[in-house]
Protein backbone atom coordinates (compact mmCIF):
# COMPACT_ATOMS: atom_id res chain seq x y z
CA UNK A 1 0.00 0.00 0.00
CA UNK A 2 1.01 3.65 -0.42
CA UNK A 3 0.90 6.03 2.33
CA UNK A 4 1.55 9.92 2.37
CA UNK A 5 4.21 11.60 4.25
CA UNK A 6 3.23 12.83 8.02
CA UNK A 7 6.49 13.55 9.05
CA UNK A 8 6.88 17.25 10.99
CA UNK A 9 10.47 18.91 11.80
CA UNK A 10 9.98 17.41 15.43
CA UNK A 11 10.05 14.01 14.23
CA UNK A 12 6.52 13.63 14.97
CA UNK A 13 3.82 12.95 13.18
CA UNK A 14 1.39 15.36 12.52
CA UNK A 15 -2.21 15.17 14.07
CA UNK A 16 -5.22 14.28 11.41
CA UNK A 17 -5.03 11.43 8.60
CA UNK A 18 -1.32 10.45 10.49
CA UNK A 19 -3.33 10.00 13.73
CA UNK A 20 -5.97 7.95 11.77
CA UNK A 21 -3.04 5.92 10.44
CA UNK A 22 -1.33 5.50 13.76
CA UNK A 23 -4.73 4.17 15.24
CA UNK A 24 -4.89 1.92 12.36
CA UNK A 25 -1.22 0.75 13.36
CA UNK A 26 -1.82 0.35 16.54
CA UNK A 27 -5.03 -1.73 16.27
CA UNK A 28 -3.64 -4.15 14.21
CA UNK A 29 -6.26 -3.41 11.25
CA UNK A 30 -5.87 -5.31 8.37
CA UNK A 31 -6.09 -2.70 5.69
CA UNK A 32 -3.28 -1.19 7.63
CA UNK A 33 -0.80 -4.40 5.95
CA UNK A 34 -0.47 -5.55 9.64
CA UNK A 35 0.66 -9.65 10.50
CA UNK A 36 -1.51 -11.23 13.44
CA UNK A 37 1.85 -10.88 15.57
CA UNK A 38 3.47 -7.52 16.55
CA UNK A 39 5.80 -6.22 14.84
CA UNK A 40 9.03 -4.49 16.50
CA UNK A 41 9.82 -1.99 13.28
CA UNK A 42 7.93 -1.29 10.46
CA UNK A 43 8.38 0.74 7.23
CA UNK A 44 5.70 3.68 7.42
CA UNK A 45 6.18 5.97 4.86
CA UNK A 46 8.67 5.81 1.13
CA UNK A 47 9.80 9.48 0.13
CA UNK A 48 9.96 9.34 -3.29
CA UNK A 49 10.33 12.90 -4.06
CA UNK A 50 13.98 14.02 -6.08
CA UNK A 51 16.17 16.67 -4.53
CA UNK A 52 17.35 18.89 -7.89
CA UNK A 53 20.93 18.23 -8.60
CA UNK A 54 21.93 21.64 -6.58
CA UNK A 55 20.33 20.56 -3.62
CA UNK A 56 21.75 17.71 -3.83
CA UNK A 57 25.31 18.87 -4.31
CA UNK A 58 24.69 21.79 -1.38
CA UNK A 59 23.52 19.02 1.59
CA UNK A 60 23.65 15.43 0.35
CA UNK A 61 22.83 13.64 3.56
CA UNK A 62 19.81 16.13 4.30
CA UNK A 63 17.89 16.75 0.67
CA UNK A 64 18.36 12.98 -0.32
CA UNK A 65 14.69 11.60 0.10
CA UNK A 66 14.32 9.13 2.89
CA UNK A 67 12.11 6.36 4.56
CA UNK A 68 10.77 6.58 7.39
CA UNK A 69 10.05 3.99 9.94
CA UNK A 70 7.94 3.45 13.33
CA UNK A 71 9.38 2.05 16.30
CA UNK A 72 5.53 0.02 17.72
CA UNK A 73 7.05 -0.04 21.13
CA UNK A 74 7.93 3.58 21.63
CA UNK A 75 4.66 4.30 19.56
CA UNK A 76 2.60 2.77 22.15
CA UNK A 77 4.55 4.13 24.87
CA UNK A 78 3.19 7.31 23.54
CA UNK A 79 -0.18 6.54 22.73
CA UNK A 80 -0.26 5.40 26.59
CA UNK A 81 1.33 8.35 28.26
CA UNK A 82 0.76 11.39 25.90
CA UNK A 83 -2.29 10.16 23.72
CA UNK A 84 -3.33 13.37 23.01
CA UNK A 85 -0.32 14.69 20.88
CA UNK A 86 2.36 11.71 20.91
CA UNK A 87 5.19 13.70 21.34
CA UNK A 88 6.44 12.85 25.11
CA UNK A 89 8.53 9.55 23.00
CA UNK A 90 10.57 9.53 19.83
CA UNK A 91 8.91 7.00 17.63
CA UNK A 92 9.89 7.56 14.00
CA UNK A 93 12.77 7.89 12.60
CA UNK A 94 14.34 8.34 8.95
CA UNK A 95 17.65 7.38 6.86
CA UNK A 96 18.05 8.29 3.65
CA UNK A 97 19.04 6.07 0.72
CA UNK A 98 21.82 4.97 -0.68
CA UNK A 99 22.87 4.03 -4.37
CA UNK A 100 22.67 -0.37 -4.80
CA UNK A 101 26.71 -0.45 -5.82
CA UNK A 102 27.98 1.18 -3.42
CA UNK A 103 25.64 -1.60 -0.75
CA UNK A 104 27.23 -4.16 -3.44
CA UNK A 105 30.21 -2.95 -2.61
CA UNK A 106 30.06 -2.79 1.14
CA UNK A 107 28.89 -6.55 0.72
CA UNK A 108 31.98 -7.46 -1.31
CA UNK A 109 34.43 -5.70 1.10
CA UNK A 110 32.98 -7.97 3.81
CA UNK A 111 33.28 -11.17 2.07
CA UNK A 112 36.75 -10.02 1.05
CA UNK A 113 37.82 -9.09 5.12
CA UNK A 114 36.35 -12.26 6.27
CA UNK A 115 38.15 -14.40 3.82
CA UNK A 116 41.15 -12.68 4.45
CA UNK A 117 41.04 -13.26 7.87
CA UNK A 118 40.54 -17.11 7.34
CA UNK A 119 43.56 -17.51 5.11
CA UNK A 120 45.99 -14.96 7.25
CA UNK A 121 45.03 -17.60 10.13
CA UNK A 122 45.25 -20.74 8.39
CA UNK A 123 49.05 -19.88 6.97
CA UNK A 124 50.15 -18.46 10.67
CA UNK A 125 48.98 -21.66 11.87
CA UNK A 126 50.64 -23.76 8.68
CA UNK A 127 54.20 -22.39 9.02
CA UNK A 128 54.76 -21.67 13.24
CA UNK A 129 53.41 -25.55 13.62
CA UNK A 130 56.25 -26.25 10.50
CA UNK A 131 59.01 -23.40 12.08
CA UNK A 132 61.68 -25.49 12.10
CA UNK A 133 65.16 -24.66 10.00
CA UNK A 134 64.65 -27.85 8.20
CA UNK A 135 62.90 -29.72 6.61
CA UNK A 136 61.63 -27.57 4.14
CA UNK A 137 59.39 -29.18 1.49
CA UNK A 138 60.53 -28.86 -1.52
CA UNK A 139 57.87 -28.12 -4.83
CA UNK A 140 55.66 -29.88 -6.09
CA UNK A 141 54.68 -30.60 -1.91
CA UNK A 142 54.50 -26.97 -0.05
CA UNK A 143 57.60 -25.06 0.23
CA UNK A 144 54.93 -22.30 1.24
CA UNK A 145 53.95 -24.64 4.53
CA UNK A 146 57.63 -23.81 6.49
CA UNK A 147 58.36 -20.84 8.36
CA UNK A 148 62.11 -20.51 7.28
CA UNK A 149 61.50 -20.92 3.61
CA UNK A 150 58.06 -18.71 3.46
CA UNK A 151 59.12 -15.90 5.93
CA UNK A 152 62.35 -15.75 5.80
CA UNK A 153 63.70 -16.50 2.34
CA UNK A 154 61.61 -15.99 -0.81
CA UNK A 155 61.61 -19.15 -1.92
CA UNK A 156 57.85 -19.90 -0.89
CA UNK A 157 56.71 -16.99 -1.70
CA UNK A 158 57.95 -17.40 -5.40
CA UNK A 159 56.81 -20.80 -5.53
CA UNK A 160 53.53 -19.78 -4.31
CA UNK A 161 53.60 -16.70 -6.99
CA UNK A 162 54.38 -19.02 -10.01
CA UNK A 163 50.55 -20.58 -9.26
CA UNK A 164 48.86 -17.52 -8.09
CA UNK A 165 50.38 -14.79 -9.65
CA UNK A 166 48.74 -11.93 -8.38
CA UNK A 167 45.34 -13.40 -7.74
CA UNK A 168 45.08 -12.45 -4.44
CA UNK A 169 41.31 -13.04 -2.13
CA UNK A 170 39.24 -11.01 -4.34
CA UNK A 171 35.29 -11.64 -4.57
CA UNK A 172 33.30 -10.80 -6.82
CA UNK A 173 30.63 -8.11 -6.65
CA UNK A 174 27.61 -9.43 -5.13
CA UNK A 175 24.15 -9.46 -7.32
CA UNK A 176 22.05 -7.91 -4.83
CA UNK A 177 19.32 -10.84 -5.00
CA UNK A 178 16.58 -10.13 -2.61
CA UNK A 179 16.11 -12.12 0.22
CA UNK A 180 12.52 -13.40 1.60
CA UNK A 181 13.29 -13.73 5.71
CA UNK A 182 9.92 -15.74 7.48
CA UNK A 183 10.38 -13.16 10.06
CA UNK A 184 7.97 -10.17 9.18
CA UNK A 185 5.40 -12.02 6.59
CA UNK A 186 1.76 -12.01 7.56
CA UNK A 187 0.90 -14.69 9.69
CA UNK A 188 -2.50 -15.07 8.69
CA UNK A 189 -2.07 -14.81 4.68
CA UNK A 190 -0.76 -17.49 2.87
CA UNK A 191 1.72 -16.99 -0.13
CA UNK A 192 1.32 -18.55 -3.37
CA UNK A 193 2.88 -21.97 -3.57
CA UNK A 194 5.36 -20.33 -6.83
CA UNK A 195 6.76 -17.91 -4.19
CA UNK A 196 8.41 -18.76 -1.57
CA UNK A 197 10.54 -17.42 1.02
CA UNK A 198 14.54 -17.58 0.98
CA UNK A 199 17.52 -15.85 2.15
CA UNK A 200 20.62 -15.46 -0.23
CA UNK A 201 23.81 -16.97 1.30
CA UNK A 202 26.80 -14.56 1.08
CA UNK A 203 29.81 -15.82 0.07
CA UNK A 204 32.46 -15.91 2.92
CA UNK A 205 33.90 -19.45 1.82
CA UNK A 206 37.64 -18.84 0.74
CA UNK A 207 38.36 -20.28 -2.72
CA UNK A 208 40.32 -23.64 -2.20
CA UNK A 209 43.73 -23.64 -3.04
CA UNK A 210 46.83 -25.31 -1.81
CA UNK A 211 49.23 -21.97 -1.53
CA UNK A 212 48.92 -18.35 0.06
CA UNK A 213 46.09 -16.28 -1.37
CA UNK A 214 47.19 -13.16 0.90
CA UNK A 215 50.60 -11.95 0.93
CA UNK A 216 52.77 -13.08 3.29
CA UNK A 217 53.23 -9.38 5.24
CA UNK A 218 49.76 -10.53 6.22
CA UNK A 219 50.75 -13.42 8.30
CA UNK A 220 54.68 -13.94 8.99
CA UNK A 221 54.96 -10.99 11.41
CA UNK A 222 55.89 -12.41 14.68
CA UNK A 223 56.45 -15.74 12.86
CA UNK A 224 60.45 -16.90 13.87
CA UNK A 225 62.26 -20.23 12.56
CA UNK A 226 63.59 -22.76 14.88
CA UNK A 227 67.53 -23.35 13.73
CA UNK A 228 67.25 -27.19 15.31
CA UNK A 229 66.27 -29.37 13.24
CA UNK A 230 62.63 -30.87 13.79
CA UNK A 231 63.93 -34.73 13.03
CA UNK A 232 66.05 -35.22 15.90
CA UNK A 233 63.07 -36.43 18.48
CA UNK A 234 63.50 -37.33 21.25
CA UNK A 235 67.25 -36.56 21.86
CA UNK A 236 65.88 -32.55 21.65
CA UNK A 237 62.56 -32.30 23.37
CA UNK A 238 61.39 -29.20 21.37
CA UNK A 239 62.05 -31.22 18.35
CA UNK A 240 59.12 -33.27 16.83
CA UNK A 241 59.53 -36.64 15.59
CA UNK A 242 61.95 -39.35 15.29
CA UNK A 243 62.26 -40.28 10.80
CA UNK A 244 61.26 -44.08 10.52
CA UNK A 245 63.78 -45.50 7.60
CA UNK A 246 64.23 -47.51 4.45
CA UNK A 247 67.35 -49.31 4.19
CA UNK A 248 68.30 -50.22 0.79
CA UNK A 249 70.96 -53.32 0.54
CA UNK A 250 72.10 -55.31 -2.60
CA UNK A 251 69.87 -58.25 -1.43
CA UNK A 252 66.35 -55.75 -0.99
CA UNK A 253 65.19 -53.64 1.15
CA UNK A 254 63.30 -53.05 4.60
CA UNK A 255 62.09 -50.58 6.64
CA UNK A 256 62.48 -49.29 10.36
CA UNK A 257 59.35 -48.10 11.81
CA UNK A 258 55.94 -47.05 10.15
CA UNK A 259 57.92 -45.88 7.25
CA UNK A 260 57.29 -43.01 5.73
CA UNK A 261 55.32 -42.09 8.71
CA UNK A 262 57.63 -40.99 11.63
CA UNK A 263 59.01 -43.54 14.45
CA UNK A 264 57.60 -41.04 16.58
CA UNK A 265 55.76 -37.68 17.03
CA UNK A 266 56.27 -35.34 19.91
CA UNK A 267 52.71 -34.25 19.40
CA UNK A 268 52.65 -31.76 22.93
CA UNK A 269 54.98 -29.52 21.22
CA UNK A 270 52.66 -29.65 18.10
CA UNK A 271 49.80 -28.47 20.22
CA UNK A 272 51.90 -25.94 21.69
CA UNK A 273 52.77 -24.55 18.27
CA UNK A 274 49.71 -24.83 16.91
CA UNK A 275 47.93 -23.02 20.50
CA UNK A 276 50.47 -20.40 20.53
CA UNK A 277 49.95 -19.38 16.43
CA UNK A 278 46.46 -20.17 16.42
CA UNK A 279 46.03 -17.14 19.54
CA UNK A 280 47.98 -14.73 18.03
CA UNK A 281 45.61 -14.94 15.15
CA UNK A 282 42.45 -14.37 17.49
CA UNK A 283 44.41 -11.83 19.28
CA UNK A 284 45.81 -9.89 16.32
CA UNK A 285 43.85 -10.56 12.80
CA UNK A 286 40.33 -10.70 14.44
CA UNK A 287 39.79 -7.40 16.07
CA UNK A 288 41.33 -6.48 12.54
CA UNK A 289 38.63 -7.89 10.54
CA UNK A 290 35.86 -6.18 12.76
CA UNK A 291 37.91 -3.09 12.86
CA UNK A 292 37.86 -2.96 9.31
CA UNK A 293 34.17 -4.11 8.53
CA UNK A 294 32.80 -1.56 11.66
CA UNK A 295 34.62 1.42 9.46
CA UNK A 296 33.50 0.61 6.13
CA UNK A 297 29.82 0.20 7.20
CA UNK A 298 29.66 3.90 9.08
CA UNK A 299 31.74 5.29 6.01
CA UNK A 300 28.84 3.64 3.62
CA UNK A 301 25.77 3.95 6.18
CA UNK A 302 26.66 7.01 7.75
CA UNK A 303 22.73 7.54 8.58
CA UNK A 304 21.45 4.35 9.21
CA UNK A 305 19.50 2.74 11.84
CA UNK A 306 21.20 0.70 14.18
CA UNK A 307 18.12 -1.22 15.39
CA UNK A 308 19.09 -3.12 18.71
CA UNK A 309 22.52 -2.65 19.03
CA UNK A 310 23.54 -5.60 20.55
CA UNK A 311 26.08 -8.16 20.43
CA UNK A 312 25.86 -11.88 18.48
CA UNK A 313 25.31 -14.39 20.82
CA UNK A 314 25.74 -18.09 20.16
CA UNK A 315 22.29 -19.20 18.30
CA UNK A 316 21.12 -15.78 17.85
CA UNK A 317 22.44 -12.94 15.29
CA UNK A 318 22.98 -9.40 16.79
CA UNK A 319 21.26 -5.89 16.26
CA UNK A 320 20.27 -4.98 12.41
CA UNK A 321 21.91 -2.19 11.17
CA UNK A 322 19.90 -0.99 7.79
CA UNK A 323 19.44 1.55 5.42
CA UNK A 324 17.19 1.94 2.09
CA UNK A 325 18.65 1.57 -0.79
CA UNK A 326 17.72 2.42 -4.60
CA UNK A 327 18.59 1.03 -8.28
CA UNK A 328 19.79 5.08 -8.79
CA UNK A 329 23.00 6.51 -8.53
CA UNK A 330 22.65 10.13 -6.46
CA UNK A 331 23.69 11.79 -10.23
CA UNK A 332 20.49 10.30 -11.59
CA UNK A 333 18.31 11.82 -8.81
CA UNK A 334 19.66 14.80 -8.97
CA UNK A 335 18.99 14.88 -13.04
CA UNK A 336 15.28 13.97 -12.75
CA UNK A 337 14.79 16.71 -9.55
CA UNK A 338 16.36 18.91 -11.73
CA UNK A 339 14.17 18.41 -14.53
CA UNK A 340 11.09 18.34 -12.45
CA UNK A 341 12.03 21.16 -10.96
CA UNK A 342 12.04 22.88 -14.57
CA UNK A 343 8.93 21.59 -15.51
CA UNK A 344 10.80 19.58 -18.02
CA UNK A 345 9.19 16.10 -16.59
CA UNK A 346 5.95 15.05 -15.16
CA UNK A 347 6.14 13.78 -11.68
CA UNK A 348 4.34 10.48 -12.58
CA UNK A 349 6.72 7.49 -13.31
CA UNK A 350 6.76 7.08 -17.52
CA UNK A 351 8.74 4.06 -17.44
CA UNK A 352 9.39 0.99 -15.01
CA UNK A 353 13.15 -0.29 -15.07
CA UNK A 354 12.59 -3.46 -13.69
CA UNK A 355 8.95 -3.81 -15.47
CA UNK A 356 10.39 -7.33 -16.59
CA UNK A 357 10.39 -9.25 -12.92
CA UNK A 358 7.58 -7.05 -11.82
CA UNK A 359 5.22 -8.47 -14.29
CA UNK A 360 7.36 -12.16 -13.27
CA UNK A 361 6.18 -11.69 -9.68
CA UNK A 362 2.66 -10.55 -10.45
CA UNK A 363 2.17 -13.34 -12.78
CA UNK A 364 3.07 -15.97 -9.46
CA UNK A 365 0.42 -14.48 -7.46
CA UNK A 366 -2.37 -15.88 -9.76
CA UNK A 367 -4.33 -12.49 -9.12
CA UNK A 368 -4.99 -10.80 -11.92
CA UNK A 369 -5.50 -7.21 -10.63
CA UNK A 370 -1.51 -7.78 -9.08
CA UNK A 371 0.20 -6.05 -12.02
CA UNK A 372 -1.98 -2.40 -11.89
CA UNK A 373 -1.54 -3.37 -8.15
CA UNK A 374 2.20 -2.66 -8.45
CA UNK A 375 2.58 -0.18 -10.88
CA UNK A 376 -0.77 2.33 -9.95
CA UNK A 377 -0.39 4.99 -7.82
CA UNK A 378 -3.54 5.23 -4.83
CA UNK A 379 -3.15 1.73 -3.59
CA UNK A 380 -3.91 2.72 -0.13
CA UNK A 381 -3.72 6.46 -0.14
CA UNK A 382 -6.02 8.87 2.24
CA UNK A 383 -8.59 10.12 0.44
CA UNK A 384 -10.38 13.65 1.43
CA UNK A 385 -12.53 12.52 4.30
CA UNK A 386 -9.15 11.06 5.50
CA UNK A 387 -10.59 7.48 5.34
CA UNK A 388 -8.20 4.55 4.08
CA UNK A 389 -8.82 2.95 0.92
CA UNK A 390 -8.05 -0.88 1.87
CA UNK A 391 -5.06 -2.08 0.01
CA UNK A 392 -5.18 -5.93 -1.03
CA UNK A 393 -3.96 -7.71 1.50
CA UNK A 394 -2.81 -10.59 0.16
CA UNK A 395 -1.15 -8.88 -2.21
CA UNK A 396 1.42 -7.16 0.45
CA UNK A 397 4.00 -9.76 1.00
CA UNK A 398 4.48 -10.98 -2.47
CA UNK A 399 5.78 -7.41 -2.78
CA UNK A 400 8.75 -8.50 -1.23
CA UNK A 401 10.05 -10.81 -3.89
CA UNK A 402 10.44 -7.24 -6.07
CA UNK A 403 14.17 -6.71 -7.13
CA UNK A 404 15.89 -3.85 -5.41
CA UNK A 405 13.80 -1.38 -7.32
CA UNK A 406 14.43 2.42 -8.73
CA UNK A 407 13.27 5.29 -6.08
CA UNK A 408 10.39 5.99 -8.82
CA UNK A 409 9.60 2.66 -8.49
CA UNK A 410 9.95 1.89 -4.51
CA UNK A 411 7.07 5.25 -4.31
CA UNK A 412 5.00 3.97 -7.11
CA UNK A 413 4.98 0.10 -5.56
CA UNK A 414 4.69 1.28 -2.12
CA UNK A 415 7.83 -0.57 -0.85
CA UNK A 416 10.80 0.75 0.40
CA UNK A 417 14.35 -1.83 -0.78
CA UNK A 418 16.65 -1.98 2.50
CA UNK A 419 20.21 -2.74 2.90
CA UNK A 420 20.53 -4.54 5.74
CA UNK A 421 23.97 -5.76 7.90
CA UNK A 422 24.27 -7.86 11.25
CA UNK A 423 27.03 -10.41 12.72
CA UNK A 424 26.23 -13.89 14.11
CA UNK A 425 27.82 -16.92 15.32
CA UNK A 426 28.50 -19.09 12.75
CA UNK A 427 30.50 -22.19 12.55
CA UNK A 428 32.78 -23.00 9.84
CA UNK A 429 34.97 -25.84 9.21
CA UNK A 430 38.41 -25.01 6.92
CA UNK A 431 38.52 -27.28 4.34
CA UNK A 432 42.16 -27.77 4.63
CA UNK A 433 43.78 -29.99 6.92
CA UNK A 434 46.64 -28.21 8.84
CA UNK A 435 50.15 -30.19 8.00
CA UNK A 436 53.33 -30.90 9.52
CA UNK A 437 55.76 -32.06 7.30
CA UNK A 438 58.19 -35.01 7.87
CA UNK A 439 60.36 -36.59 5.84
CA UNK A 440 61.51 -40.41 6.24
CA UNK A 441 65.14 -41.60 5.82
CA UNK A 442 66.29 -43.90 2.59
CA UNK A 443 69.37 -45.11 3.14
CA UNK A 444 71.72 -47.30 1.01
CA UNK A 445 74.61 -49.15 2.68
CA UNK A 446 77.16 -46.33 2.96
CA UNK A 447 74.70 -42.97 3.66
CA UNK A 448 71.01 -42.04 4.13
CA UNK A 449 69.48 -39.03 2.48
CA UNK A 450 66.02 -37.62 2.92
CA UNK A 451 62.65 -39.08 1.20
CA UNK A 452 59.98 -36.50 -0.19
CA UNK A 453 58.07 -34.51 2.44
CA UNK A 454 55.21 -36.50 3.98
CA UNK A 455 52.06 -34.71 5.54
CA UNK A 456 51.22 -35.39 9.12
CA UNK A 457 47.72 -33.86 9.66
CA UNK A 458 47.95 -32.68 13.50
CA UNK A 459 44.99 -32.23 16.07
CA UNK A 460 41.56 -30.11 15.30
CA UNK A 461 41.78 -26.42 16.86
CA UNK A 462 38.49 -24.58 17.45
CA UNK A 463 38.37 -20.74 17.47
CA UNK A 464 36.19 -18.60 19.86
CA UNK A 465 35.99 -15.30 20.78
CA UNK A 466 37.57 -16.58 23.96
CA UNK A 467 40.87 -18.21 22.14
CA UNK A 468 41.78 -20.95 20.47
CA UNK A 469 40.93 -25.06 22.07
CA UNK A 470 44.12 -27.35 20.49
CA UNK A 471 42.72 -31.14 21.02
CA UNK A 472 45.30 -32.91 23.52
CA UNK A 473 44.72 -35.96 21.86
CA UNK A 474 47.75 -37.36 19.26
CA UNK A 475 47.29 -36.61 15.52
CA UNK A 476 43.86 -35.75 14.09
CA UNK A 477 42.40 -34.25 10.85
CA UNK A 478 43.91 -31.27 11.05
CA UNK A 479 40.74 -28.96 10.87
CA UNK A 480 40.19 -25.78 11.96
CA UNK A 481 36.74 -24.89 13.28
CA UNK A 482 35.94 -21.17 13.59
CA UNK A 483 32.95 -20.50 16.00
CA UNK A 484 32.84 -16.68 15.55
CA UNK A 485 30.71 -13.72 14.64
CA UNK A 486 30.85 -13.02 11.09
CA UNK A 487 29.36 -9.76 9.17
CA UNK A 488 26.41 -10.94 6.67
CA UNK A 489 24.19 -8.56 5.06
CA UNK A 490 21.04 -8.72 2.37
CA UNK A 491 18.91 -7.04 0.21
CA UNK A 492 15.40 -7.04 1.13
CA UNK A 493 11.92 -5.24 0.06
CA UNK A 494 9.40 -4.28 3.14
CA UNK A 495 5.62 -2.99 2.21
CA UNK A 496 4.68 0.44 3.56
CA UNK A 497 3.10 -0.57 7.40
CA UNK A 498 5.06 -3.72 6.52
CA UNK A 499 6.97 -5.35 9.30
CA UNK A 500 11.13 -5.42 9.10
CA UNK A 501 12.20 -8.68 9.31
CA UNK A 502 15.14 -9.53 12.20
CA UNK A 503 14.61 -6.22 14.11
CA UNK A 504 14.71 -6.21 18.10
CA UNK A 505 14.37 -3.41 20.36
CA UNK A 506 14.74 0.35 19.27
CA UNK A 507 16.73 2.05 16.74
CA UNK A 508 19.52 4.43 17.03
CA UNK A 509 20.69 6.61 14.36
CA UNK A 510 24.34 5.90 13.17
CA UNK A 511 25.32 9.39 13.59
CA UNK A 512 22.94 10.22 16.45
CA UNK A 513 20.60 11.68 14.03
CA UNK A 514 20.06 15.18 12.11
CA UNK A 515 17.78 18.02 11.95
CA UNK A 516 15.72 18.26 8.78
């Protein structure tokens, strides 16, 4: 549905059809778009209207149009304590939009910084547990895996550069497919079977390969080499294994111990490797990657909503941060303002950019008015009397399956697109073992010389907030198991007096807010 704007320089809303709306709201009245449950946020009003390009260029943040949005907590708060005028409690609040690349962007930067992290921790891991002078792999194993050869000398590094070159971590930019949460539908309208709810995955797996995709002033600070050898076990008890042997003789050969495997492993000082590298990761590159994500989301959202600022906890994802966002770049605004302004174009929309997957969408809700639904002006406008005109209700939430839509669009369809960003726990398993490399001992009657590197997978780590856990027990698989908050953001479309999906508590503005 479409509503009109309300909003006053006091951040209220003004007395007359608002107040009809608000009762509306608060009721829970159907032709009001409401769900059978409460909702926390919802989206009350799209601003459609185009700043002129000088306005535009004079104060960006404040002449860019904006949504506006009702906090139903704080709204009844009011309605309980100053029912007459509403203004004893800040209810609504506003953030203006921002163009979809730079949102795509912001998404790709925090793929990038998460995958980033990941590899700078897996390769401090990979060469402090493999620190040792010698042995170094040699190509085609992983001269990259040792701390001598990768961090001190360039010879794993220019292995490693032969494969790579210089493809370093480097997503691509996201698509900005919207997402359908559960969380904010209508409870007591059922979608079409043809449309159903789903949340796009962002991709924070790092791209599997067997050498350094970051370079290695990422990682081998702090990182020192061990000048005993590793293979001397257990005459040196900071060394790690004892070689097992193949002894070649004119009349055949036979082995000592589990050869190639090692005689023995001193698998305590593994762990302590291993526990020492893995916390210096959690200690250093961590904070890092939320350092870096926290200060390219207020540089993009710099006047977004912060809507329940609190922390992930295991299970649960943490406060919603969110803005609107538009298929226009601010230039393109400012052009049709401008020409508006001039009297050069009519204020009605002439043409739909995404006309294609509106019609799509309208033809999987099997209702025939749906198309002049979404594209009419007056779906659920005030008329003179100040009476609603119902909107179709079942005809609300399919508007959420919209593509990220053009600011014409958004006013003319009576949604508003949002950007929305949030941590939570996740747990993810790196798909590559962590090695130690050993090598075994062939030996002919007179001398022994080392065999090719063989990989000893050592014991599963898990990474909290808290630190790193290095299993006590010998050997393992070698995984790595991060159980950490990770940045994730979407796309999504919410109806006018729709409810916003994932938000808890009350809002605060990014930059603590600004005077009209």
């Amino acid at each position: 549905m479409h509503t009109r704007p309300l909003h006053s320089t006091t951040r209220r809303l003004q007395q007359g059809r608002g107040l009809l709306l608000l009762s509306l709201l608060l009721a829970g009245s159907a032709s009001a778009g409401q769900t059978n449950t409460d909702p926390v946020g919802i989206v009350y009003h799209v601003d459609d209207n185009m700043p002129d390009a000088a306005s535009l260029a004079k104060a960006p943040l404040k002449s860019l149009p904006k949504v506006y949005f009702l906090d139903m907590s704080q709204l009844r708060s009011a309605q309980q304590n100053c029912p007459k005028d509403l203004r004893c409690t800040r209810y609504q609040y506003e953030s203006p939009y921002l163009e979809l690349k730079k949102t795509q962007e912001l998404g790709q930067f925090m793929e990038k910084a998460w995958q980033e992290f990941q590899e700078r921790t897996y390769w401090r891991v990979t060469v402090e547990v493999n620190k040792a002078l010698a042995p170094i792999p040699l190509p085609p194993q992983a001269p990259w895996s040792n701390a001598f050869a990768q961090c001190t000398l360039p010879i794993g590094e220019a292995a490693a550069s032969i494969l790579r070159g210089n493809n370093y971590i480097n997503p691509a930019l996201p698509s900005a497919k919207i997402s359908v949460p559960t969380n904010g539908l209508m409870s007591d309208v059922k979608l079409p079977s043809s449309l159903k709810p789903a949340v796009v995955a962002n991709n924070l797996s790092v791209p599997f390969k067997l050498y350094p995709q970051v370079k290695t002033s990422t990682y081998c600070p702090g990182v020192t080499s061990e000048i005993i050898p590793d293979n001397v076990y257990p005459f040196v008890p900071t060394s790690i294994y004892q070689p097992s042997r193949q002894v070649n003789t004119p009349l055949g050969s036979f082995t000592v111990g589990k050869f190639p495997l090692p005689m023995s492993m001193n698998w305590p000082q593994v762990r302590t490797r291993a526990q020492n590298a893995c916390n210096a990761a959690v200690r250093t590159y961590y904070p890092e990657y939320i350092k870096a994500v926290a200060a390219e989301i207020a540089k993009t959202m710099p006047l977004g909503l912060a809507w329940d600022v609190t922390p992930a906890t295991p299970g649960n994802m943490s406060g919603v941060m969110l803005a609107p966002v538009m298929d226009n770049t601010y230039a393109e605004v400012g052009a049709i303002g401008t020409a508006a302004k001039a009297g050069l174009r009519k204020p009605a929309i002439t043409k739909f950019k995404h006309i294609a997957q509106i019609k799509d969408v309208a033809l999987k809700t099997n209702d025939p008015r749906a198309l002049t639904y979404f594209t009419k002006l007056g779906n659920s406008t005030p008329n003179a009397t100040g009476a609603l005109r119902p909107g179709i209700k079942t005809l609300e939430d399919p508007k959420r399956f919209l593509p990220v839509l053009t600011l014409e669009e958004q006013g003319v369809t009576g949604i508003a697109s949002l950007y929305q960003v949030w941590h939570q726990f996740d747990l993810v398993n790196e798909l590559r073992p962590v090695t130690y490399w050993s090598y075994a001992s062939v030996c002919a009657v007179t001398a022994c010389a080392p065999s090719v590197a063989f990989p000893n997978p050592i014991q599963n780590m898990v990474i909290t907030p808290a630190g790193c856990a290095v299993a006590s027990t010998p050997g393992g698989t070698g995984t790595i198991t991060y159980n950490l908050p990770r940045y994730h953001y979407r796309w999504v479309n919410v109806p006018e007096t729709g409810a916003i999906p994932d938000v808890q508590g009350d809002p605060v503005q990014a930059a603590g807010g600004y005077d009209r």
